[in-house]
C-alpha atoms as a PDB file:
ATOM      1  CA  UNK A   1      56.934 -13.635 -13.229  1.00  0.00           C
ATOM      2  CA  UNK A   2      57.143 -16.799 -10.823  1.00  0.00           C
ATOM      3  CA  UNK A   3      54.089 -19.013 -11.124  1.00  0.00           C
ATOM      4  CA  UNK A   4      52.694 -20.656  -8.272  1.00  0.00           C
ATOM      5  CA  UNK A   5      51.567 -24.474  -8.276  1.00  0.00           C
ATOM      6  CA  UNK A   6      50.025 -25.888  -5.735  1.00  0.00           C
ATOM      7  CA  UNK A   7      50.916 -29.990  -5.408  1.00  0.00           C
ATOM      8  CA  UNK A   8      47.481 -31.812  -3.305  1.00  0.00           C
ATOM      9  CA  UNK A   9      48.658 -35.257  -2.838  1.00  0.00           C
ATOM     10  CA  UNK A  10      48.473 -37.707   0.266  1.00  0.00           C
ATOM     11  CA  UNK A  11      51.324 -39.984  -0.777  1.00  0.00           C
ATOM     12  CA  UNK A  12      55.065 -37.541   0.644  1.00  0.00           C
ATOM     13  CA  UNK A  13      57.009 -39.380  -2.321  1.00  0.00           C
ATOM     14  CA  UNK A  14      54.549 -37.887  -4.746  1.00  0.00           C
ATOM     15  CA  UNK A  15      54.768 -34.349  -3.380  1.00  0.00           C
ATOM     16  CA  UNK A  16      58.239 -34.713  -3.408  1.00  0.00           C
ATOM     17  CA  UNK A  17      59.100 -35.854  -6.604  1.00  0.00           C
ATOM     18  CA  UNK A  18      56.921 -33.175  -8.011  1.00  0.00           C
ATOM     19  CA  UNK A  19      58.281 -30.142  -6.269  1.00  0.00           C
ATOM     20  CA  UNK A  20      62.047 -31.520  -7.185  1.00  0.00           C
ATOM     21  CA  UNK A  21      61.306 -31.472 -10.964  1.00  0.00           C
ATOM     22  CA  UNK A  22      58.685 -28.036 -10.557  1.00  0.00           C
ATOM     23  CA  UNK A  23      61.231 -26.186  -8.949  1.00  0.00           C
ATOM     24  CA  UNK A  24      63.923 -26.878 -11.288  1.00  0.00           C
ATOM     25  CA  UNK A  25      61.978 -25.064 -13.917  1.00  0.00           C
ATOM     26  CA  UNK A  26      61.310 -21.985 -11.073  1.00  0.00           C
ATOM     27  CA  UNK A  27      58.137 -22.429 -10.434  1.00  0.00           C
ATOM     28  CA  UNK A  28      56.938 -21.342  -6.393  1.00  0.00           C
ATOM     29  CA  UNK A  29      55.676 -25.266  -5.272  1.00  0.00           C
ATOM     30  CA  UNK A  30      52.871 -25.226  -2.442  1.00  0.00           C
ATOM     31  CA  UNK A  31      52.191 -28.605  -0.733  1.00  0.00           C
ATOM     32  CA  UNK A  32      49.251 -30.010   0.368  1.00  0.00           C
ATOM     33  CA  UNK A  33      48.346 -33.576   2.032  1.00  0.00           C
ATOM     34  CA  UNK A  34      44.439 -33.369   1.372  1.00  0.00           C
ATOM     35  CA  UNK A  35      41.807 -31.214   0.445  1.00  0.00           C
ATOM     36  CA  UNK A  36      40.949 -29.573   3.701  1.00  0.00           C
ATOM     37  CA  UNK A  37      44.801 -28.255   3.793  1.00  0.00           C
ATOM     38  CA  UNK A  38      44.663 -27.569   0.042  1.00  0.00           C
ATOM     39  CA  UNK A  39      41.247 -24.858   0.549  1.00  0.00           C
ATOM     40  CA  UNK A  40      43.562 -23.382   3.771  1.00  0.00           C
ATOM     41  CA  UNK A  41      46.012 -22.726   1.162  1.00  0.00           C
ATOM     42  CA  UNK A  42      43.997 -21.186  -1.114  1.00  0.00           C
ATOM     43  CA  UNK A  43      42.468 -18.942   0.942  1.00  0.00           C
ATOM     44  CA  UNK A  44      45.349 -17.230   1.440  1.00  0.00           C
ATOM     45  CA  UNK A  45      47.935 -17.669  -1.009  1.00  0.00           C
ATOM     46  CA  UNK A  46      47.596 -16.823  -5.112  1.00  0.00           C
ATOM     47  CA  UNK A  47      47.898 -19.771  -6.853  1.00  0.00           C
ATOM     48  CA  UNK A  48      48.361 -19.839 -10.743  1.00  0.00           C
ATOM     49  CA  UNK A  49      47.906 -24.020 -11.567  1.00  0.00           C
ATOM     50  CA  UNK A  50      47.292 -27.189  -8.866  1.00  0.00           C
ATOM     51  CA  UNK A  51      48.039 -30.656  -9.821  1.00  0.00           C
ATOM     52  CA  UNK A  52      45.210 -32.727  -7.202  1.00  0.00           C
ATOM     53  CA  UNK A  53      44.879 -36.650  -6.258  1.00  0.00           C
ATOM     54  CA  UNK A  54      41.646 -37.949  -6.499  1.00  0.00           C
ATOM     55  CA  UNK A  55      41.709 -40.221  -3.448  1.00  0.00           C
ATOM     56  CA  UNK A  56      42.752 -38.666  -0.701  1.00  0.00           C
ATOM     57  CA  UNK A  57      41.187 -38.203   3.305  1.00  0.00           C
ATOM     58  CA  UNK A  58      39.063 -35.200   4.655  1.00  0.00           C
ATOM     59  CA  UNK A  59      38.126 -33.737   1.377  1.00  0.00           C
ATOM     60  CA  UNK A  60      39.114 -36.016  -1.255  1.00  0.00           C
ATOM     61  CA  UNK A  61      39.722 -34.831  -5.415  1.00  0.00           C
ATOM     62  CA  UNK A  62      36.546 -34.484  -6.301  1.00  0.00           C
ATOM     63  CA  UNK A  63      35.347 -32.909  -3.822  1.00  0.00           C
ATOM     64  CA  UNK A  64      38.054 -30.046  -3.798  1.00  0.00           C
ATOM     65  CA  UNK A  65      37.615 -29.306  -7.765  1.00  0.00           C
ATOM     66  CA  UNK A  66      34.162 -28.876  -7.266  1.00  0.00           C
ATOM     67  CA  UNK A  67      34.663 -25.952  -4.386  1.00  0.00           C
ATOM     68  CA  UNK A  68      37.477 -24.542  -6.104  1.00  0.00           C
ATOM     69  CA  UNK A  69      35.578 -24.212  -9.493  1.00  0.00           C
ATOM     70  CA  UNK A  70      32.748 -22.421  -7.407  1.00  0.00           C
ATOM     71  CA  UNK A  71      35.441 -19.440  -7.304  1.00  0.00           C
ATOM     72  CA  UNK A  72      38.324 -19.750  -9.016  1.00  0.00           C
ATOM     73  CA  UNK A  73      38.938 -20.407 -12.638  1.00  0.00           C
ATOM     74  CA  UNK A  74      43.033 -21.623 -12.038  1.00  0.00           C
ATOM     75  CA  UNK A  75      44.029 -24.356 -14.314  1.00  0.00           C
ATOM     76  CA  UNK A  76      43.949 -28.142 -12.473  1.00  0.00           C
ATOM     77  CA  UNK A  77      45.312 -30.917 -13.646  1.00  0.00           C
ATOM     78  CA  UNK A  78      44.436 -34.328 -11.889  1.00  0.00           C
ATOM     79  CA  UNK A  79      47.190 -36.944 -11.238  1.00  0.00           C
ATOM     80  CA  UNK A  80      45.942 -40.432 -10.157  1.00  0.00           C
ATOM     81  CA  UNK A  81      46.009 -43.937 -10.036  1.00  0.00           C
ATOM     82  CA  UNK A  82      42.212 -43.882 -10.700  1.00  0.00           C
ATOM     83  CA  UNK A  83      42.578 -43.665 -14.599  1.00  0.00           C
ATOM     84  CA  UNK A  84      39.463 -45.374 -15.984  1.00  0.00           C
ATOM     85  CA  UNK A  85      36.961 -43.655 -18.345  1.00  0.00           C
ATOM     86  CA  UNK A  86      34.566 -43.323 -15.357  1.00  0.00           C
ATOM     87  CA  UNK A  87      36.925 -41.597 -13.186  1.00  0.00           C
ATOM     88  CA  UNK A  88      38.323 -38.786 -15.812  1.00  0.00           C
ATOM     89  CA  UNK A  89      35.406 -38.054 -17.183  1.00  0.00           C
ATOM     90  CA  UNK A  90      33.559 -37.313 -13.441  1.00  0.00           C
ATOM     91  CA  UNK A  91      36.823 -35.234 -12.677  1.00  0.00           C
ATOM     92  CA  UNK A  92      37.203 -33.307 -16.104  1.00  0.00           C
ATOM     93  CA  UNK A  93      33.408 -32.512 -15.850  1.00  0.00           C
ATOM     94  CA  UNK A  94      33.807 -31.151 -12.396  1.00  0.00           C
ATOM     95  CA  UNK A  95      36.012 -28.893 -14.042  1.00  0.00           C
ATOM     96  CA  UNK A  96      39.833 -30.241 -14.049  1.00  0.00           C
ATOM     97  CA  UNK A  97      41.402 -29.295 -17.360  1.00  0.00           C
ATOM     98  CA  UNK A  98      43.419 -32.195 -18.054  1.00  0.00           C
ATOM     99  CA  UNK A  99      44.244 -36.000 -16.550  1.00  0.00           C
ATOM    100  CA  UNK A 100      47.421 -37.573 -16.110  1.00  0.00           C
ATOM    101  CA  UNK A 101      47.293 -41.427 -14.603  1.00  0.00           C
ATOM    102  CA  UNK A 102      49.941 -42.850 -12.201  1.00  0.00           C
ATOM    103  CA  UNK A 103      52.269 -44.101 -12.796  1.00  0.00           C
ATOM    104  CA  UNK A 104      53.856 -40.387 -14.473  1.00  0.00           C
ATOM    105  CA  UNK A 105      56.845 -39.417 -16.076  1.00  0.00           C
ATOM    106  CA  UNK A 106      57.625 -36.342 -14.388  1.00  0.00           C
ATOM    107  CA  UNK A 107      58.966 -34.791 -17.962  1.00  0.00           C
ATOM    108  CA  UNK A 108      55.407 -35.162 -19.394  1.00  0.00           C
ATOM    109  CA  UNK A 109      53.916 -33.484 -15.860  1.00  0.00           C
ATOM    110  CA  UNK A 110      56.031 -30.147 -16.692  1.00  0.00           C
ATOM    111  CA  UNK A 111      54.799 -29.992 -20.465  1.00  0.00           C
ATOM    112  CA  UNK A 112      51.128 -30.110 -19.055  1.00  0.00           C
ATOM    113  CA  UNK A 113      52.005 -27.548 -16.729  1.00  0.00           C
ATOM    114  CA  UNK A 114      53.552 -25.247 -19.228  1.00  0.00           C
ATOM    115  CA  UNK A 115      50.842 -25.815 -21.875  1.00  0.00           C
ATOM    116  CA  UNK A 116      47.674 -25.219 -19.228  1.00  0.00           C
ATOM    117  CA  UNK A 117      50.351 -21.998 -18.173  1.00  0.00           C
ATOM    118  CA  UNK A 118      50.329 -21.103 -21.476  1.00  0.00           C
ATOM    119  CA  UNK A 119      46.579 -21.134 -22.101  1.00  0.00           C
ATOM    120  CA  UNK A 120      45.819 -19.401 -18.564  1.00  0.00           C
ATOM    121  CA  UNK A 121      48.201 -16.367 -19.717  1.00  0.00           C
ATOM    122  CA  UNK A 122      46.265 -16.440 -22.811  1.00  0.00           C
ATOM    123  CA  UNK A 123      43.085 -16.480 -21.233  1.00  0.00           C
ATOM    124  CA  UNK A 124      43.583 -13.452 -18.964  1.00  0.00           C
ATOM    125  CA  UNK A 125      44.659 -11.686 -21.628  1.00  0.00           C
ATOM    126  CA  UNK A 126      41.428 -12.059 -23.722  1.00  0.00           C
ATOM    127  CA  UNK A 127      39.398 -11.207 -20.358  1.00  0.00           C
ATOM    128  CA  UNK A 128      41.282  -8.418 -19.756  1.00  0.00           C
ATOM    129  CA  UNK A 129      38.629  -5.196 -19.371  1.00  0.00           C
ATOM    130  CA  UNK A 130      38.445  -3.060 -22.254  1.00  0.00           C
ATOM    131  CA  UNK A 131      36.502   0.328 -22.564  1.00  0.00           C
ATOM    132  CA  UNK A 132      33.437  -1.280 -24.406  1.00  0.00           C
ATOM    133  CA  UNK A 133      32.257  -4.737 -23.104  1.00  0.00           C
ATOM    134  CA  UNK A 134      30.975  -7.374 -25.974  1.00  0.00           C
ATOM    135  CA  UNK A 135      28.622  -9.524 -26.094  1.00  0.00           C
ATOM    136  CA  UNK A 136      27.102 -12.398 -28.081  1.00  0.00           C
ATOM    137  CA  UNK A 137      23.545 -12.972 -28.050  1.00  0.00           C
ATOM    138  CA  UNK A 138      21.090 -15.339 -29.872  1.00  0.00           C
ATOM    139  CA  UNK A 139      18.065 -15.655 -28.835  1.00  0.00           C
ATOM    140  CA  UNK A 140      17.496 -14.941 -24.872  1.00  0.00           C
ATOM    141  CA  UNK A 141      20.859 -15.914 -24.228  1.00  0.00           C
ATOM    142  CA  UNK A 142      23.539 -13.210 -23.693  1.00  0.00           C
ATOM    143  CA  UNK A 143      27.547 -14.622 -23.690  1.00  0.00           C
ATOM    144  CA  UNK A 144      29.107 -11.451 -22.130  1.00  0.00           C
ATOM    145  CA  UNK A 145      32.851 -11.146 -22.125  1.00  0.00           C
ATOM    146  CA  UNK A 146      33.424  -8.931 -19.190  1.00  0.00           C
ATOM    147  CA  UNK A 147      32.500 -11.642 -16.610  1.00  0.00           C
ATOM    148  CA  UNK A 148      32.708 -14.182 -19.204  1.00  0.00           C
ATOM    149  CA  UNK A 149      29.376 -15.611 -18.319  1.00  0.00           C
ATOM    150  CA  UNK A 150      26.350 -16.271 -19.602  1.00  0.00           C
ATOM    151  CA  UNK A 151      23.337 -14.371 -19.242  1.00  0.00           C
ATOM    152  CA  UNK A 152      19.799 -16.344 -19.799  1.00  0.00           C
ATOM    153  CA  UNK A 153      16.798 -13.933 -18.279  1.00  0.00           C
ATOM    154  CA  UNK A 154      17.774 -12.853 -14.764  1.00  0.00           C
ATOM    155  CA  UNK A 155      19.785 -15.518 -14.459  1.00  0.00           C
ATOM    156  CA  UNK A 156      23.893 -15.169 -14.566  1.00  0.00           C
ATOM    157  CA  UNK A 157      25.384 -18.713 -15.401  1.00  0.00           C
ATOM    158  CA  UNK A 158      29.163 -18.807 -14.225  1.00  0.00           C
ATOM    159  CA  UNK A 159      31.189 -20.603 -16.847  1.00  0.00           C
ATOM    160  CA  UNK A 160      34.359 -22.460 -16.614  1.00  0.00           C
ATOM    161  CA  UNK A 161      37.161 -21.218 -19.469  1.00  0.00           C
ATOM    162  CA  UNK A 162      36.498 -23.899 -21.719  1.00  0.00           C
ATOM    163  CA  UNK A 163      32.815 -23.431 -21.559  1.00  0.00           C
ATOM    164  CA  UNK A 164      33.099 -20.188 -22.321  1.00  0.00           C
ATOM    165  CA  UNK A 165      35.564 -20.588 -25.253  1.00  0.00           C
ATOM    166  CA  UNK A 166      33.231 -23.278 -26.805  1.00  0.00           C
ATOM    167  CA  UNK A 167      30.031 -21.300 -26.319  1.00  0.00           C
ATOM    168  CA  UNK A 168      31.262 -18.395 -28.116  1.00  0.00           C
ATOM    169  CA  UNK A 169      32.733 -20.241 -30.470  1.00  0.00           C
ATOM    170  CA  UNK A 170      29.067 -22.216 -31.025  1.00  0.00           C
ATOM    171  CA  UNK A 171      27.264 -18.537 -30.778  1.00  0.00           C
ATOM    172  CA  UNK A 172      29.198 -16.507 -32.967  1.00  0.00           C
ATOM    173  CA  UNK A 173      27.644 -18.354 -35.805  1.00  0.00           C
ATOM    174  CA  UNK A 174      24.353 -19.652 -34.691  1.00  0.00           C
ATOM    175  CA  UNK A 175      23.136 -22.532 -37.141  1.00  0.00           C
ATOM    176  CA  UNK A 176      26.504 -23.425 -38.403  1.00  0.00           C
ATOM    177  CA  UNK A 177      27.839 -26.742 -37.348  1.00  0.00           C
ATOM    178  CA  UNK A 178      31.259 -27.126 -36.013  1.00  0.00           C
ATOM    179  CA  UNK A 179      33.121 -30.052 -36.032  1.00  0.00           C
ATOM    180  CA  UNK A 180      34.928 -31.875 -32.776  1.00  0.00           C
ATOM    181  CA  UNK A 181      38.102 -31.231 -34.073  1.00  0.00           C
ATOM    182  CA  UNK A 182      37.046 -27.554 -34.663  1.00  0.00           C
ATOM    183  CA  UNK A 183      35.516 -26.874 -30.987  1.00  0.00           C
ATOM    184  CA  UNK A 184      38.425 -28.879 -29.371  1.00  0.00           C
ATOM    185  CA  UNK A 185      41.626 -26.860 -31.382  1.00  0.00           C
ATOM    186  CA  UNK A 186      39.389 -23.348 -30.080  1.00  0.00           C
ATOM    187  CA  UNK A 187      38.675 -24.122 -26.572  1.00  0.00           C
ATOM    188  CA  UNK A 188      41.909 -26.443 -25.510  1.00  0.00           C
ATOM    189  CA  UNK A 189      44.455 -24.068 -27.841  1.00  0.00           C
ATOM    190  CA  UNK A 190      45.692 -27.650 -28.800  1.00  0.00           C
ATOM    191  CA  UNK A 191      46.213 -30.657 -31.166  1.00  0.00           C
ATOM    192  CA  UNK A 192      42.989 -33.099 -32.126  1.00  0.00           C
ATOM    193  CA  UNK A 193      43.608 -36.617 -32.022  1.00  0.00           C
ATOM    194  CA  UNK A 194      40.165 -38.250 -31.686  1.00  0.00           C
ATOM    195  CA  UNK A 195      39.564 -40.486 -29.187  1.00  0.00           C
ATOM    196  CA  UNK A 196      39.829 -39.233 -25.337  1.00  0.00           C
ATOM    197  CA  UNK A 197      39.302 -35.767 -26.907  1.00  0.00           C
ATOM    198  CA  UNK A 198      35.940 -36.555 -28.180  1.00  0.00           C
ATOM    199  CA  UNK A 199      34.860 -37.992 -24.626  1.00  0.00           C
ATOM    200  CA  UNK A 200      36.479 -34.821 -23.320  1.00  0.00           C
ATOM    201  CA  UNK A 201      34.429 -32.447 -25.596  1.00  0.00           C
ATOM    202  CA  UNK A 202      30.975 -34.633 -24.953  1.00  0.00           C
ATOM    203  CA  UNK A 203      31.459 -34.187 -21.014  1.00  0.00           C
ATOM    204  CA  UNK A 204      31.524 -29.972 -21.224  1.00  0.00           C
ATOM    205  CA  UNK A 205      28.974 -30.676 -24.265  1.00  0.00           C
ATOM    206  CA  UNK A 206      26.888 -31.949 -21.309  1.00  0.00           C
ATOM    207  CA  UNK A 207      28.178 -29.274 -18.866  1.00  0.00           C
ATOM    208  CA  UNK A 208      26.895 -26.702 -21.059  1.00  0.00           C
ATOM    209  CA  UNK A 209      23.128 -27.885 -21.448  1.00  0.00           C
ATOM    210  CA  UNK A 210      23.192 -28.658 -17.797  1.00  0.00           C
ATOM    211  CA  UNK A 211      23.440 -25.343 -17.304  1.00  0.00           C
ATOM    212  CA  UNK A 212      21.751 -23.655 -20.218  1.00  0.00           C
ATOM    213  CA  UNK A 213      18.746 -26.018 -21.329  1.00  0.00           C
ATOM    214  CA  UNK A 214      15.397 -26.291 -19.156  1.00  0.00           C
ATOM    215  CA  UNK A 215      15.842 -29.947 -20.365  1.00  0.00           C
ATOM    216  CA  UNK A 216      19.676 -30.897 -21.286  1.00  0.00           C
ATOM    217  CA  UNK A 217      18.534 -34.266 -22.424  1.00  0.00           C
ATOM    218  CA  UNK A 218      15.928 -32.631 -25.062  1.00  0.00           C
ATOM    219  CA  UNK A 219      18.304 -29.434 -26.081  1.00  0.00           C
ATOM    220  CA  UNK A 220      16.839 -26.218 -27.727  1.00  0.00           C
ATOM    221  CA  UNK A 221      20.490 -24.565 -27.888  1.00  0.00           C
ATOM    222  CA  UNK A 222      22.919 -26.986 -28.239  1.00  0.00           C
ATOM    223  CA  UNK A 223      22.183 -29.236 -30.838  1.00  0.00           C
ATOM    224  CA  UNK A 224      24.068 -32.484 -31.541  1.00  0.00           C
ATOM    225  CA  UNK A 225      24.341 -33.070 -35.759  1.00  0.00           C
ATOM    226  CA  UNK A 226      25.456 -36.869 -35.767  1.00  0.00           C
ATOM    227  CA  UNK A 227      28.699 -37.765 -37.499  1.00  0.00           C
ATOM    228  CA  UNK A 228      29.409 -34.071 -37.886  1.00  0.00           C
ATOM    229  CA  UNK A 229      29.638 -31.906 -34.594  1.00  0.00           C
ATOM    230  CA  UNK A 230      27.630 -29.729 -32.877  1.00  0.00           C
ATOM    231  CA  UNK A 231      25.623 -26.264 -33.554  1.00  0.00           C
ATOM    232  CA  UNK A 232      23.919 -23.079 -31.751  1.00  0.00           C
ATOM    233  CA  UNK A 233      20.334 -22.784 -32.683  1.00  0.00           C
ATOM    234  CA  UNK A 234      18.009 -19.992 -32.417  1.00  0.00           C
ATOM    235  CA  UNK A 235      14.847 -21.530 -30.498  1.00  0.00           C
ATOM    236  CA  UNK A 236      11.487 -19.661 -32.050  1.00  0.00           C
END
């Protein structure tokens, strides 16, 4: 099956150096010059994985992530000059999946692409609808794998796909701590180095309880054990 990317980049040159190297490994490349063209797009065109600038007129990176996350749950990987701590973290917690800085090496841009590919395919497959739906639950929260979201009350939490993967992996054995490099191999389907990886598993850390805790800065779920990882408790 052809895959479809979808390149969001102001600079031509970029665009263009992208879709030379995509489409030599048959990928279907879709271009787009900002965000308000990139959302045309995607309104009517299936799109398997976007690579998206951060800085860029109309609707800039940010900005696009955060409406495509509100429906879609594609793989994104940003590509930008803007490369400081500050600037990945905001975009990976908006809910990119991986960073790459300018300037790229275009080889390294098609191993991303392949690996987030990889993980999508996976993905679907675990979502796929079976005859009996599963669920976790602990306490009042419900982790159901049909919609993969999360149930708390009457209240349906959408999750992104890493979310999800490191809430069940946190719920399917409340109490017990896991480590970083535990939570990172399950969610990203990928080596642990340390480093960026732990700033990249703090951000969705904070994602989560965001959306889960009545007070993410005092958990009652998500528990941090210092120097260890992090565990799912059962709030009495």
């Amino acid at each position: 099956m052809i895959r479809t990317i979808l390149i969001v980049d102001d600079q031509p040159e970029i665009v263009e150096l992208l879709s030379l190297y995509l489409e030599k490994e048959n990928y279907r490349i879709l271009e787009a010059f900002d965000g308000r063209e990139a959302l045309q797009i995607i309104q009517t065109e299936n799109i398997d994985l976007m690579l998206v600038d951060l800085m860029m007129p109309y609707i800039n990176g940010y900005q696009l992530i955060k409406k495509v996350r509100q429906d879609l749950h594609i793989p994104i990987i940003i590509i930008s000059a803007k490369n400081d701590d500050n600037d990945k973290i905001l975009g990976l917690g908006l809910g990119a999946d991986d960073f790459i800085p300018k300037p790229f090496n275009p080889l390294e841009v098609i191993a991303r692409v392949q690996a987030q590919l990889r993980r999508s395919y996976s993905y679907k497959q675990e979502a796929a609808p079976t005859s009996e739906s599963l669920q976790l639950k602990v306490g009042d929260i419900i982790l159901d794998e049909s919609s993969f979201s999360a149930i708390k009350g009457d209240t349906t939490i959408t999750l992104t796909k890493i979310e999800y993967r490191i809430l069940e992996l946190l719920m399917s054995s409340p109490g017990r701590v896991y480590t970083k490099q535990q939570i990172f191999e399950r969610a990203w389907d990928d080596y642990y180095l340390g480093g960026e990886e732990d700033n990249t598993i703090n951000v969705h850390i904070s994602k989560l309880r965001e959306k889960l805790e009545e007070n993410p800065k005092q958990p009652n779920y998500i528990k941090t054990i210092r120097g260890l990882g992090y565990k799912f408790d059962n709030p009495k």
